[in-house]
Protein backbone atom coordinates (compact mmCIF):
# COMPACT_ATOMS: atom_id res chain seq x y z
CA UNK A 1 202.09 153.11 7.81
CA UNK A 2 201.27 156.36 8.37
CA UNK A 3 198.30 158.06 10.60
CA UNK A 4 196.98 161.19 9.84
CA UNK A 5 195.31 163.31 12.85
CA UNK A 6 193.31 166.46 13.28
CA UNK A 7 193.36 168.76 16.44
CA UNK A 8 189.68 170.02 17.05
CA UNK A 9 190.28 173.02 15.73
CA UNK A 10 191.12 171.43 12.26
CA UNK A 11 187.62 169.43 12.73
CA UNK A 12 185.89 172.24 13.32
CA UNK A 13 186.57 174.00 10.65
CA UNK A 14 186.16 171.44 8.00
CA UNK A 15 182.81 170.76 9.33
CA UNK A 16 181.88 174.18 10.33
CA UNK A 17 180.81 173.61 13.86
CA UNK A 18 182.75 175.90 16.88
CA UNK A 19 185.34 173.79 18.92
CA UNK A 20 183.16 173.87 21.59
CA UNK A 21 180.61 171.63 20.13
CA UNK A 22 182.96 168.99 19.37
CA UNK A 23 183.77 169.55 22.73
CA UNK A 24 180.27 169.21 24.18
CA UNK A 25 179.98 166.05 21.75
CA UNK A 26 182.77 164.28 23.67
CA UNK A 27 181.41 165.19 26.73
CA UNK A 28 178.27 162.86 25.86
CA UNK A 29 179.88 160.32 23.79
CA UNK A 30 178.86 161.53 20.45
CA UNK A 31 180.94 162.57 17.01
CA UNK A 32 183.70 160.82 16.27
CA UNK A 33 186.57 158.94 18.22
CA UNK A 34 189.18 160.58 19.61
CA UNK A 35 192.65 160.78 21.41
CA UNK A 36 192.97 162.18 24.33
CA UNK A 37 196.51 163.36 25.06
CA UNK A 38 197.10 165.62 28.20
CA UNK A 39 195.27 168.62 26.56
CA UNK A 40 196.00 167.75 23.31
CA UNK A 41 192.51 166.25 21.66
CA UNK A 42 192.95 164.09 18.24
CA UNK A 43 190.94 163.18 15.66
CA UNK A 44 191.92 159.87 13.49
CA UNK A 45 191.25 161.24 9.46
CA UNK A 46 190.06 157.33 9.04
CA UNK A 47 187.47 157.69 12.01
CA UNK A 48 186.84 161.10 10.65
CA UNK A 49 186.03 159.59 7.22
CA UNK A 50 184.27 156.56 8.73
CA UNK A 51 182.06 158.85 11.03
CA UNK A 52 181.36 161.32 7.92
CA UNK A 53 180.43 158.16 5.88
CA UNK A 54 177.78 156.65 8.39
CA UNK A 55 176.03 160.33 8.78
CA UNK A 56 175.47 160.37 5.31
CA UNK A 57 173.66 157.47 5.81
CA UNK A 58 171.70 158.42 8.40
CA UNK A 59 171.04 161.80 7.75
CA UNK A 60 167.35 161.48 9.26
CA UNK A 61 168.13 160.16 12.04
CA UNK A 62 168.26 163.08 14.86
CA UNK A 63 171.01 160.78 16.98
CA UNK A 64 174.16 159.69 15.77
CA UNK A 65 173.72 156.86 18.60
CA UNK A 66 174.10 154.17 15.53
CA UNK A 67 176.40 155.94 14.08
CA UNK A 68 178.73 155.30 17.31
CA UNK A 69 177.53 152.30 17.87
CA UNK A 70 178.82 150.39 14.39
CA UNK A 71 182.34 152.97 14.99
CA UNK A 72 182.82 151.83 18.04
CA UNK A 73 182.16 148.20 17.02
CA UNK A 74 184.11 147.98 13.86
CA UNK A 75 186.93 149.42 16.16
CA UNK A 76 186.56 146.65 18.87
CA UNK A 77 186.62 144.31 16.27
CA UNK A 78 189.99 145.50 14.12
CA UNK A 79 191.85 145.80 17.70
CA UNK A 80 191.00 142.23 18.57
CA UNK A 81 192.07 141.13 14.97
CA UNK A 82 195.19 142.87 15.92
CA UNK A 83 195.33 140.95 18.98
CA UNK A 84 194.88 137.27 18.17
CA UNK A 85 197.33 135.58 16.59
């Protein structure tokens, strides 16, 4: 299976935000997962999609604080059904 990335500056661009807001964003924990390799910063196209998916459901909320929170849950879960047996 194959995983597709983006750099920031990929991100950025398809959502039209500067590279230093995704930046700030991981700073404080919000906008999507990401990979963190020496300088090199990732962006999983599945968490993209994910992430773009819950926004669009809460597109009045001014936090994406859920948003994170079900990511970030869905992910704990599919790593421990990885895990077990």
């Amino acid at each position: 299976m194959k995983t597709f990335h983006l750099i920031s500056k990929e991100l950025a661009a398809r959502w039209g935000v500067r590279e230093t807001t995704l930046s700030q964003w991981r700073w404080f924990g919000k906008g999507p997962p990401f990979l963190k390799l020496g300088t090199l910063v990732l962006y999983r196209m599945k968490e993209i999609k994910r992430f773009e998916d819950l926004a669009r459901q809460h597109l009045n909320n001014d936090s994406n604080h859920e948003v994170l929170s079900q990511i970030r849950l869905e992910n704990k879960e599919e790593e421990h059904n990885r895990m077990s047996p």
